[in-house]
PDB file of N, CA and C in Angstrom:
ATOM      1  N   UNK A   1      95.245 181.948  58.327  1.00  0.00           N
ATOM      2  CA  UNK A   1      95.174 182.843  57.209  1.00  0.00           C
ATOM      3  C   UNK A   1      93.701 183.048  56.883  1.00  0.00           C
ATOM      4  N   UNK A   2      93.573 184.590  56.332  1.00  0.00           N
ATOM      5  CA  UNK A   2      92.257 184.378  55.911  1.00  0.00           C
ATOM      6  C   UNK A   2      92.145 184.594  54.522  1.00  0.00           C
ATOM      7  N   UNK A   3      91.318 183.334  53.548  1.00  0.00           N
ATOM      8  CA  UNK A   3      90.573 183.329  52.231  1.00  0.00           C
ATOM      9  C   UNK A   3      89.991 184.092  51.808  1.00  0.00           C
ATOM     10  N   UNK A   4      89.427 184.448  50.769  1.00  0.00           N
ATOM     11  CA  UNK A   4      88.327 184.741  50.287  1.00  0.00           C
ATOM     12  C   UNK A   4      87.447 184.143  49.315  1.00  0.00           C
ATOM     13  N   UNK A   5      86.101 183.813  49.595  1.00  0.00           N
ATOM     14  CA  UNK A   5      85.751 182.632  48.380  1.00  0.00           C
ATOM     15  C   UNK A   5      84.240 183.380  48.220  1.00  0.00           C
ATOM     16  N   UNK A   6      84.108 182.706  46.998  1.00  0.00           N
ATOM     17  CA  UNK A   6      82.679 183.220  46.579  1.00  0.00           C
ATOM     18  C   UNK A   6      81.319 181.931  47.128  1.00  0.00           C
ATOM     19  N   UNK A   7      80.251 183.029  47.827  1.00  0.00           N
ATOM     20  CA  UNK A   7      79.483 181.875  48.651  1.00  0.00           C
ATOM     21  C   UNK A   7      79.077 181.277  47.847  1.00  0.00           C
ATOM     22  N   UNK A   8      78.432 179.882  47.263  1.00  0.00           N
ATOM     23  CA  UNK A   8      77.950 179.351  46.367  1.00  0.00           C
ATOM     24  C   UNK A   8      76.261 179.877  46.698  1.00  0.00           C
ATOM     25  N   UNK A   9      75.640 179.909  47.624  1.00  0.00           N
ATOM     26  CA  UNK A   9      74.371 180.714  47.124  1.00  0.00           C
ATOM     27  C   UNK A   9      74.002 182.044  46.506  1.00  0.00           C
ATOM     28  N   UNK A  10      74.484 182.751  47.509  1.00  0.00           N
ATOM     29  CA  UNK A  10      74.093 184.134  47.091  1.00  0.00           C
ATOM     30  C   UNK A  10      75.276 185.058  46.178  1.00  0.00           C
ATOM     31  N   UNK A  11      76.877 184.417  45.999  1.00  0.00           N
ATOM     32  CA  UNK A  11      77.580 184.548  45.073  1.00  0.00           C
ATOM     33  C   UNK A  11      78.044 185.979  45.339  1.00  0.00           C
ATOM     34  N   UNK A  12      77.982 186.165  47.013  1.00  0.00           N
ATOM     35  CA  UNK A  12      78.961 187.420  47.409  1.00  0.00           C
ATOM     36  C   UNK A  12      80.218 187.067  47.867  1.00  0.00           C
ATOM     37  N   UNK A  13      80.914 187.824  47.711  1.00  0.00           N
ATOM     38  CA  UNK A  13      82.471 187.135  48.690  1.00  0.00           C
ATOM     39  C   UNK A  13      82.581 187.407  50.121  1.00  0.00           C
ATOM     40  N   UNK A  14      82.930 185.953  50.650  1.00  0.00           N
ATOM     41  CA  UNK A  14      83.131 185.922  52.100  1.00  0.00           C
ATOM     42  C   UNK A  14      84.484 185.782  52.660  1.00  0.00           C
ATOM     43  N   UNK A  15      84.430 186.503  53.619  1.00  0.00           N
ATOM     44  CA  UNK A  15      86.137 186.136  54.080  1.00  0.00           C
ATOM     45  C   UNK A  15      85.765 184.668  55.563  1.00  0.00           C
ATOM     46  N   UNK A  16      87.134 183.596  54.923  1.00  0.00           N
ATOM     47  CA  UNK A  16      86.930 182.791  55.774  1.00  0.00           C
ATOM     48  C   UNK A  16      88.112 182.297  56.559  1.00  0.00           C
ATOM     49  N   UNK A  17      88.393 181.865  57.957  1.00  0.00           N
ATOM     50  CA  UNK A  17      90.032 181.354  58.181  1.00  0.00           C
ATOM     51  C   UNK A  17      89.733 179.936  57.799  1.00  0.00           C
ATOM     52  N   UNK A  18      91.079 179.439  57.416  1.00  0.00           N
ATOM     53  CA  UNK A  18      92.245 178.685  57.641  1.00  0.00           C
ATOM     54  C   UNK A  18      93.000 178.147  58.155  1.00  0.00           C
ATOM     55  N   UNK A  19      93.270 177.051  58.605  1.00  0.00           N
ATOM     56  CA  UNK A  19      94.550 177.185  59.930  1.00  0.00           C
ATOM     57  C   UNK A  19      95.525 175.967  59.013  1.00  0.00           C
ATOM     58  N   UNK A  20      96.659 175.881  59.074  1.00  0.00           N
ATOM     59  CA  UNK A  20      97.573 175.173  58.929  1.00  0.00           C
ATOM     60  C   UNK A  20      97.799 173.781  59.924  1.00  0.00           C
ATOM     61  N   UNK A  21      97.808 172.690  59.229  1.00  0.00           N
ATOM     62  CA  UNK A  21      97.303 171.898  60.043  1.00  0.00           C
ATOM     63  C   UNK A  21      98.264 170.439  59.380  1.00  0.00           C
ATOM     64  N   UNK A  22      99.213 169.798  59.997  1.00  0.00           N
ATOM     65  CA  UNK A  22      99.959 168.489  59.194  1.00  0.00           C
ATOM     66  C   UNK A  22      98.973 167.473  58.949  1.00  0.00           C
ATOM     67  N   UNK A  23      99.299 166.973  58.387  1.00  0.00           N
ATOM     68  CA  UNK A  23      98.460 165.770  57.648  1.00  0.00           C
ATOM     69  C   UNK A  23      99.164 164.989  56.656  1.00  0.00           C
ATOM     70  N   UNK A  24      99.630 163.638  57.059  1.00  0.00           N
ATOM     71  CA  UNK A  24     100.714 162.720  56.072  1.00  0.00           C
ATOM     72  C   UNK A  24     102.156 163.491  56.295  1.00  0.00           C
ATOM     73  N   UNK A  25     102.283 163.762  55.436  1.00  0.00           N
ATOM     74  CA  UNK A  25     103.451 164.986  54.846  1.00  0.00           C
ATOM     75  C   UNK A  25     103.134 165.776  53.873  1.00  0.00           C
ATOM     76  N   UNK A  26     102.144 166.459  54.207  1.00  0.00           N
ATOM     77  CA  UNK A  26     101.693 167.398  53.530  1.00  0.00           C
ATOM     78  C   UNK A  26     101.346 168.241  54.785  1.00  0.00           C
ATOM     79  N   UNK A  27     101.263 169.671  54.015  1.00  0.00           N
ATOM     80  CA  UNK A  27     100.193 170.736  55.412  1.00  0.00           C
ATOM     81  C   UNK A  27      98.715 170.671  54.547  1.00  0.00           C
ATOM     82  N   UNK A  28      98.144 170.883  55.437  1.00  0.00           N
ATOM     83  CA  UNK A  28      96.847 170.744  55.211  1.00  0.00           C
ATOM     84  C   UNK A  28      96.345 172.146  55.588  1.00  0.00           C
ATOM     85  N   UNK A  29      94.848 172.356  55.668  1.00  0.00           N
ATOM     86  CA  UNK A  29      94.179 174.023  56.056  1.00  0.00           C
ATOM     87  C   UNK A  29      92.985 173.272  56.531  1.00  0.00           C
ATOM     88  N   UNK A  30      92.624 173.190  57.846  1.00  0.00           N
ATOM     89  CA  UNK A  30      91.751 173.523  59.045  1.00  0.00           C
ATOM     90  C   UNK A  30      90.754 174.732  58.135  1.00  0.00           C
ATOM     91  N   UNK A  31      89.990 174.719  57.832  1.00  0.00           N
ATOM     92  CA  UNK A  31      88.780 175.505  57.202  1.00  0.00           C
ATOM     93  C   UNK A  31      87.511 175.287  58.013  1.00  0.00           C
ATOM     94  N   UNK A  32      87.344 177.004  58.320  1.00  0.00           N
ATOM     95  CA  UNK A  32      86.339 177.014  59.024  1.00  0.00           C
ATOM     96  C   UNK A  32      85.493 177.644  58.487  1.00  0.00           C
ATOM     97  N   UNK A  33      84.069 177.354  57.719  1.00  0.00           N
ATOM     98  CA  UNK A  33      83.272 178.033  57.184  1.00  0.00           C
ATOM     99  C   UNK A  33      81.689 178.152  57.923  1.00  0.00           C
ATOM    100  N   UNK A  34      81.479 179.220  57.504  1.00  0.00           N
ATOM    101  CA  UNK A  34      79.977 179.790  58.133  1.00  0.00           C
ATOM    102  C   UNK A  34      78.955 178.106  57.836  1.00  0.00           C
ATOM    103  N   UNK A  35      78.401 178.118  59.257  1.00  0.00           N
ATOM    104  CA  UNK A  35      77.312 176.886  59.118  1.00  0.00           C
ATOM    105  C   UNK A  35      77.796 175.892  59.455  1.00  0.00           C
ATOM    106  N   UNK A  36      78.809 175.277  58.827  1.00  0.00           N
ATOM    107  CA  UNK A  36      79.058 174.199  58.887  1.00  0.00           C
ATOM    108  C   UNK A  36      79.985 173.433  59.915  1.00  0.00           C
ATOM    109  N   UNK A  37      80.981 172.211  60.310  1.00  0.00           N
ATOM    110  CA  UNK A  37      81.973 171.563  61.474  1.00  0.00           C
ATOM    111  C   UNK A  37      83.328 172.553  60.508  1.00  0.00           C
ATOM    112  N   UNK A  38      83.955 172.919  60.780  1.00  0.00           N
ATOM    113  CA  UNK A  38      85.396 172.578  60.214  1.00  0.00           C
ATOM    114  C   UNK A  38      85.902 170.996  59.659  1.00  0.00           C
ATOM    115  N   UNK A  39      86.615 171.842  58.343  1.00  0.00           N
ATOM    116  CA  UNK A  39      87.298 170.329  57.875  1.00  0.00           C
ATOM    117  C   UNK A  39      88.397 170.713  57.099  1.00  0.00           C
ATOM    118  N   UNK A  40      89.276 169.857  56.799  1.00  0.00           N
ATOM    119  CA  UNK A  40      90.285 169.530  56.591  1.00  0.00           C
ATOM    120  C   UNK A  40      90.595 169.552  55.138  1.00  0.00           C
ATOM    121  N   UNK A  41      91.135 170.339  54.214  1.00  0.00           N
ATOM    122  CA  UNK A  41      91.803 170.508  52.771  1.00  0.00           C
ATOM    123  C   UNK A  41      92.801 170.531  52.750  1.00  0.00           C
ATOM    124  N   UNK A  42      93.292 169.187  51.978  1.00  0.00           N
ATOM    125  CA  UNK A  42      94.719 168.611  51.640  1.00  0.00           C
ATOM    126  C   UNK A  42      95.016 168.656  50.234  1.00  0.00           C
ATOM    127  N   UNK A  43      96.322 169.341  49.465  1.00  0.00           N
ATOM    128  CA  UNK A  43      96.512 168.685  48.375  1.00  0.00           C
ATOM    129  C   UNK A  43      97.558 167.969  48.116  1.00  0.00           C
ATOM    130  N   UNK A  44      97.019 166.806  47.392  1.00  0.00           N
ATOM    131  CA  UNK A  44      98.141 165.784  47.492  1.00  0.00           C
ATOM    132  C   UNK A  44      97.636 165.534  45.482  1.00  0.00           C
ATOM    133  N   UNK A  45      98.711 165.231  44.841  1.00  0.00           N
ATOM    134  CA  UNK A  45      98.922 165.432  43.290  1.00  0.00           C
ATOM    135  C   UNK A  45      98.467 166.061  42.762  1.00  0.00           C
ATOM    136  N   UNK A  46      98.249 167.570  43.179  1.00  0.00           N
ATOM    137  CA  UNK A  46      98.349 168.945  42.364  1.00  0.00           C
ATOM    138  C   UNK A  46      96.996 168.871  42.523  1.00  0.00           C
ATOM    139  N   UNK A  47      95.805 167.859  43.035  1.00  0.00           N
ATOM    140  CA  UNK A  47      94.329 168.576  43.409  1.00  0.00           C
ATOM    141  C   UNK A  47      94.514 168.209  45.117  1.00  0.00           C
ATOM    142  N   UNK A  48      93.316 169.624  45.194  1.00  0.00           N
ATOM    143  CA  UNK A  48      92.500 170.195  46.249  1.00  0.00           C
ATOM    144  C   UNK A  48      91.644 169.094  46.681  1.00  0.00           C
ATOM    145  N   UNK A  49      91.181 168.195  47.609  1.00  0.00           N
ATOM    146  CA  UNK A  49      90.518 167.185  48.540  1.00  0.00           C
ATOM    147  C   UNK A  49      90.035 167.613  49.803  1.00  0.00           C
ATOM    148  N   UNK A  50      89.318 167.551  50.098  1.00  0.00           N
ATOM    149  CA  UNK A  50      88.734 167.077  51.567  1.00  0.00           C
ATOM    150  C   UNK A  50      88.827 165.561  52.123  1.00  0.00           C
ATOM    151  N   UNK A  51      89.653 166.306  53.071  1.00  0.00           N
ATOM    152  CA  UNK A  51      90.379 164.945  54.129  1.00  0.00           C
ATOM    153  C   UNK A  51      89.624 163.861  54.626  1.00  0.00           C
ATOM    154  N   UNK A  52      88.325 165.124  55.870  1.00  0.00           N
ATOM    155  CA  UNK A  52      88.062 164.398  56.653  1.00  0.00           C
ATOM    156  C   UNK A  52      86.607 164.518  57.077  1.00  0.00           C
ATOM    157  N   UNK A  53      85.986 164.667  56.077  1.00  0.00           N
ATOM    158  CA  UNK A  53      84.167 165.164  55.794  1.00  0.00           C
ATOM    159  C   UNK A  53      83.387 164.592  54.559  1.00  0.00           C
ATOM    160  N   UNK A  54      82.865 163.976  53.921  1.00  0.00           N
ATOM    161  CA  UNK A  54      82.757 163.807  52.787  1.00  0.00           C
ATOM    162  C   UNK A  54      80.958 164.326  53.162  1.00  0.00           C
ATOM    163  N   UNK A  55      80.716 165.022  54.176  1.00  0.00           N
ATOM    164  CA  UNK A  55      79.133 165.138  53.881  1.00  0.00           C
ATOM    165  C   UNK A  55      79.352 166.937  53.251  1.00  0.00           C
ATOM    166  N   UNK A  56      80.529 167.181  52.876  1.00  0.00           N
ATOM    167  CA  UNK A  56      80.341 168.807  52.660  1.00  0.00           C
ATOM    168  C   UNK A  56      80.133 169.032  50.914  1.00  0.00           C
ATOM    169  N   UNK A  57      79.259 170.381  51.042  1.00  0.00           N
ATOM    170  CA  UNK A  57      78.366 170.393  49.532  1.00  0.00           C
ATOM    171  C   UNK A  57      79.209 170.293  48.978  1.00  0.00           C
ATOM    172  N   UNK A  58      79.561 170.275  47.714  1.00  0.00           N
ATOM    173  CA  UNK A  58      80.460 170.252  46.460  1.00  0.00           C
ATOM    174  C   UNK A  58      80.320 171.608  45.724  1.00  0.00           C
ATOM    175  N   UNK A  59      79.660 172.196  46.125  1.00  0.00           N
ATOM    176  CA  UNK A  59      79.655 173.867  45.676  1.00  0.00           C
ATOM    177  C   UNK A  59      80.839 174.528  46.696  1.00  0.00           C
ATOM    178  N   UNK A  60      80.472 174.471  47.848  1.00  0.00           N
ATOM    179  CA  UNK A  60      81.177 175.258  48.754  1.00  0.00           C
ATOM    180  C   UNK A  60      82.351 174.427  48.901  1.00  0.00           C
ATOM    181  N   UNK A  61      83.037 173.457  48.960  1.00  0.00           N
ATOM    182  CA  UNK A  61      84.289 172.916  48.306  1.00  0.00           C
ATOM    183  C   UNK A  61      84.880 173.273  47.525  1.00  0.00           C
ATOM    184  N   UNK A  62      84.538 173.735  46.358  1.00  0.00           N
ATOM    185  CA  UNK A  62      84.375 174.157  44.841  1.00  0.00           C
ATOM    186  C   UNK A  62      84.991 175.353  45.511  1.00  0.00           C
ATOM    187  N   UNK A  63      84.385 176.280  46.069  1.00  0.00           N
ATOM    188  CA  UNK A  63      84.583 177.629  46.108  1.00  0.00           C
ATOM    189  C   UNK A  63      85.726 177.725  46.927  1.00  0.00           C
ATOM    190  N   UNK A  64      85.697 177.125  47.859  1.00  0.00           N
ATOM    191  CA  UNK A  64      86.926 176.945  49.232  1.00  0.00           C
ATOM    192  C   UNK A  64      87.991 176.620  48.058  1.00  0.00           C
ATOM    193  N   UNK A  65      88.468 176.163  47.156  1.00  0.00           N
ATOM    194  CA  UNK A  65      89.451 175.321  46.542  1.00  0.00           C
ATOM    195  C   UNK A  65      89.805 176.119  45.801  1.00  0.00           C
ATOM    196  N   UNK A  66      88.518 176.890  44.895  1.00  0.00           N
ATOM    197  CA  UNK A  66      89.263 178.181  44.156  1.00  0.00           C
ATOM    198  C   UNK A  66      89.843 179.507  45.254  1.00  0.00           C
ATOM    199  N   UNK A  67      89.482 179.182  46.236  1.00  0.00           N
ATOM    200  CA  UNK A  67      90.295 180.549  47.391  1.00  0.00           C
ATOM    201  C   UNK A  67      91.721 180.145  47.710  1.00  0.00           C
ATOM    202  N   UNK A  68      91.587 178.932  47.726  1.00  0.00           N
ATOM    203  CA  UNK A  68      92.368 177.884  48.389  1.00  0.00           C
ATOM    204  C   UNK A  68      93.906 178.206  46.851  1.00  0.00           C
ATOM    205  N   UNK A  69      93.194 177.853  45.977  1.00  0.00           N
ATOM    206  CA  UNK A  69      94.149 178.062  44.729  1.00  0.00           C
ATOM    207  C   UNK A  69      94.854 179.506  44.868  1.00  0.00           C
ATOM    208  N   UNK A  70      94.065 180.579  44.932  1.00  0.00           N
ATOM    209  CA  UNK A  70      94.756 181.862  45.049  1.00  0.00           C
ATOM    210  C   UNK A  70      95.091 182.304  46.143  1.00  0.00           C
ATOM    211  N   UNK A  71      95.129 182.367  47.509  1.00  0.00           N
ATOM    212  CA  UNK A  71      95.516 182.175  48.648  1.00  0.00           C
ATOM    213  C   UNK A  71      96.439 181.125  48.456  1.00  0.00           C
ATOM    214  N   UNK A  72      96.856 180.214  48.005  1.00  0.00           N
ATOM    215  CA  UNK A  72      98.030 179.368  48.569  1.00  0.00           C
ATOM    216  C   UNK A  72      98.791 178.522  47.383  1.00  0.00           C
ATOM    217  N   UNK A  73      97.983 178.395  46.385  1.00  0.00           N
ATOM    218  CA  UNK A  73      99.019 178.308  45.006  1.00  0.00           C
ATOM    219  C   UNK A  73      99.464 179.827  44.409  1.00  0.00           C
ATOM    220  N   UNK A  74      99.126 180.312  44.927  1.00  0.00           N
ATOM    221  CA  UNK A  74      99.236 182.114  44.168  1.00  0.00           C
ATOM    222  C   UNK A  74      98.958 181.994  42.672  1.00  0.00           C
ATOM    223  N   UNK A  75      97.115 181.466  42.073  1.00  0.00           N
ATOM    224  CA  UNK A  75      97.069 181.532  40.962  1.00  0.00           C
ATOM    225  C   UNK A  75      96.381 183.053  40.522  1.00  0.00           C
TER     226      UNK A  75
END
């Protein structure tokens, strides 16, 4: 699927994929963003996490999570 999130620098919107991906018993989203490895966003008790990266900014998390919310919670 593809997102849309706001870049945390320059604060234009980027379109980014997604991939659906198991993890526990949950699905997870394979996120692939400009620059960086792909990683892994799971939610498990109603928040948004990163699985399997903890070196990724907390802005662009931030932003992935609010795409992530409207893309896939339908807020």
């Amino acid at each position: 699927m593809v997102i849309t999130v706001r870049e945390p620098g320059t604060k234009t919107f980027i379109d980014i994929h997604a991939y659906p991906e198991d993890y526990k018993d949950s699905t997870a989203w394979r996120i692939q963003y400009p620059g960086i490895d792909p990683f892994l966003m799971v939610k498990e008790q109603g928040e948004w996490l990163v699985a399997d990266n903890e070196t990724i900014n907390i802005d662009v998390a931030d932003a992935v999570i609010e795409g992530l919310a409207h893309a896939v919670d339908k807020k």
